[in-house]
N, C-alpha and C. Protein backbone atom coordinates (compact mmCIF):
# COMPACT_ATOMS: atom_id res chain seq x y z
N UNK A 1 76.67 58.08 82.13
CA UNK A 1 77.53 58.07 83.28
C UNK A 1 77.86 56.60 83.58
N UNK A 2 79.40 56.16 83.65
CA UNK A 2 79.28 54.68 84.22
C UNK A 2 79.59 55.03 85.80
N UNK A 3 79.18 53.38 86.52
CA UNK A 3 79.46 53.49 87.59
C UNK A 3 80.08 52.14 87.76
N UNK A 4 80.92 51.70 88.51
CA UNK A 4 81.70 50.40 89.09
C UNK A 4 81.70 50.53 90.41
N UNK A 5 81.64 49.20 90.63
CA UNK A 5 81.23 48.79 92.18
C UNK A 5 82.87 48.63 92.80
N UNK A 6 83.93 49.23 93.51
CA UNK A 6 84.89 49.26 94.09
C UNK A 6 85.37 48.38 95.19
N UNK A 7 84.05 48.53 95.97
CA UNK A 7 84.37 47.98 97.31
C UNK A 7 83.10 46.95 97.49
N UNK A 8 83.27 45.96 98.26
CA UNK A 8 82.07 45.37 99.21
C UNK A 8 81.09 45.91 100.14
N UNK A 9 79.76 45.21 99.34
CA UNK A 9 78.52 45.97 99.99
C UNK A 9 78.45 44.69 101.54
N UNK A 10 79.16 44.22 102.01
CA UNK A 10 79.46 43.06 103.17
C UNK A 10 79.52 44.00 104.00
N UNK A 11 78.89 43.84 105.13
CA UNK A 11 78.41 44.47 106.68
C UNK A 11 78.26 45.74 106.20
N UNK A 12 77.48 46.24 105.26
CA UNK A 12 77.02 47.71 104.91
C UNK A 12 75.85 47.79 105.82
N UNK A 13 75.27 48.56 105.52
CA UNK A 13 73.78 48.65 106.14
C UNK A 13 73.03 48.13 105.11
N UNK A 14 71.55 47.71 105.24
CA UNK A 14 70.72 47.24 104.69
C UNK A 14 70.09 48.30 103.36
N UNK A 15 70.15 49.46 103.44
CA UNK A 15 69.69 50.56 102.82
C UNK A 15 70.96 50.79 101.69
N UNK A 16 72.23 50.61 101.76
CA UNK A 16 73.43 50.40 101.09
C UNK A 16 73.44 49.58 99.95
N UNK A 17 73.30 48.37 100.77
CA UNK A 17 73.30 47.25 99.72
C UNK A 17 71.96 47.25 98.54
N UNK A 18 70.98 47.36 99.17
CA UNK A 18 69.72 47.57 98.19
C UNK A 18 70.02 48.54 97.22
N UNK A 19 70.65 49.50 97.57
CA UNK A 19 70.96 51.32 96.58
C UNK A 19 71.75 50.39 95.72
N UNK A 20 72.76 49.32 95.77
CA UNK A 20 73.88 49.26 95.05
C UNK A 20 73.22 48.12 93.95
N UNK A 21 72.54 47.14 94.74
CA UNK A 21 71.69 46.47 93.85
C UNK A 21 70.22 47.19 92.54
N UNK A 22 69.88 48.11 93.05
CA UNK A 22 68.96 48.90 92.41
C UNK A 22 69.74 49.68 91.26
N UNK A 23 71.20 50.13 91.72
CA UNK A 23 72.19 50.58 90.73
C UNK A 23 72.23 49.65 89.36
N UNK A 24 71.94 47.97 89.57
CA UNK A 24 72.28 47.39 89.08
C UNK A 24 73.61 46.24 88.99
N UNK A 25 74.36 46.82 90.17
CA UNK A 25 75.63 46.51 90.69
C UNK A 25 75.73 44.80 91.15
N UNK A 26 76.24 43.78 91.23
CA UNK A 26 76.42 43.01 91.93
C UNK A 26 77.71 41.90 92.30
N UNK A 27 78.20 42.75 91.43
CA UNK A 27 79.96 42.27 91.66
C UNK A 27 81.45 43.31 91.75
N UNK A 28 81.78 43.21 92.61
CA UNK A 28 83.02 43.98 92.50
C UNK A 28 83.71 43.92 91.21
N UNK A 29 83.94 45.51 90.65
CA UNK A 29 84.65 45.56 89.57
C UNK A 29 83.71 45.60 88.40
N UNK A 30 82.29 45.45 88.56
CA UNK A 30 81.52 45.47 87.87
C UNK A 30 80.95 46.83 87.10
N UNK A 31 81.00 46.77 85.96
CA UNK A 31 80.89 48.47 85.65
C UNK A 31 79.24 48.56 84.69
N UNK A 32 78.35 49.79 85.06
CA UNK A 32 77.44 49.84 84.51
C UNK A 32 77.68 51.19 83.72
N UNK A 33 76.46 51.18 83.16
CA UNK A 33 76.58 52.51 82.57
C UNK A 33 74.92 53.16 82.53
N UNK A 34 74.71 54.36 83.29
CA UNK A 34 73.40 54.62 83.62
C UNK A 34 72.90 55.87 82.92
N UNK A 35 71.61 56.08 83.33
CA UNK A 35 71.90 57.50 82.56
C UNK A 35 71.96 58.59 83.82
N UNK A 36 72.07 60.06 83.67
CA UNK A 36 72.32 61.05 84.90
C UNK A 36 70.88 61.42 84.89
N UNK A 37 70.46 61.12 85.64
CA UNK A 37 69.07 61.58 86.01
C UNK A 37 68.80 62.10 87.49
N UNK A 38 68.39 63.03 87.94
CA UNK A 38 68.27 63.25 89.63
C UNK A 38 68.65 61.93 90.45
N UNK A 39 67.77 61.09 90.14
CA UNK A 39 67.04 59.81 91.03
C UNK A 39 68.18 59.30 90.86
N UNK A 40 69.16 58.90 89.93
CA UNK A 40 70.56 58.34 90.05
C UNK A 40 71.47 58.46 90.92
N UNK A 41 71.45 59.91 90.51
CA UNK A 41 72.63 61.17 91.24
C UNK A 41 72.27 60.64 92.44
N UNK A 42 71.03 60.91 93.25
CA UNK A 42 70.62 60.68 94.82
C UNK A 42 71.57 59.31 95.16
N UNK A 43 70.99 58.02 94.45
CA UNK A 43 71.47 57.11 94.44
C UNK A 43 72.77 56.40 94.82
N UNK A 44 73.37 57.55 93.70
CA UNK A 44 74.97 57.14 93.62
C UNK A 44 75.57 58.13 94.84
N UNK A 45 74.85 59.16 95.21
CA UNK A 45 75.55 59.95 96.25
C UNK A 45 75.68 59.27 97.49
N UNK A 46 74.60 58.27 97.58
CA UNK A 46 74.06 57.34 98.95
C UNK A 46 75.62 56.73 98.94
N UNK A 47 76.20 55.85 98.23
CA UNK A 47 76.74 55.26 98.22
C UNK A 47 78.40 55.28 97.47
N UNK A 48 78.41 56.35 97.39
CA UNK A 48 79.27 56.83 96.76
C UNK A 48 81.17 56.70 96.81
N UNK A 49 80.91 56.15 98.54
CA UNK A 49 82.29 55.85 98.96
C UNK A 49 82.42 53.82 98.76
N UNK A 50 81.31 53.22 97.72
CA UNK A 50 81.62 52.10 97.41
C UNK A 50 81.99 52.01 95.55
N UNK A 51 81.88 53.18 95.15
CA UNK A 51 81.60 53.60 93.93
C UNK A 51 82.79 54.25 92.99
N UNK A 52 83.06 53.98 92.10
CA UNK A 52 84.11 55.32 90.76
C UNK A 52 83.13 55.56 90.30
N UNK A 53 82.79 56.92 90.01
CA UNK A 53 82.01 57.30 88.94
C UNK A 53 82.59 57.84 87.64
N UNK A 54 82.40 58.27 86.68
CA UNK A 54 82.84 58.63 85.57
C UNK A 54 81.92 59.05 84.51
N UNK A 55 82.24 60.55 84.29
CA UNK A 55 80.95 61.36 83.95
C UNK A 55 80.91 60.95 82.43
């Protein structure tokens, strides 16, 4: 599954920004590629309106 960071984790909440960093994330436009595992899914759902996903 990749994921790219879309938007700014700037005045998120504290629990946001950590999810997006734990993603691996730390630049806009930045694209990872993870694997689909529950603990992801949770992850990426947290944050999901900073996120494209792509199955």
């Amino acid at each position: 599954m990749k994921i790219t960071l879309k938007r700014s984790v700037i005045g998120r909440p504290g629990y946001q920004v950590k999810t997006v960093q734990a993603l691996g994330l730390k630049k806009i436009g930045q694209t990872r590629e993870v694997s689909d595992t529950p603990a992801v899914r949770g992850m990426v759902n947290t944050v999901k309106h900073l996120l494209e996903v792509q199955e």
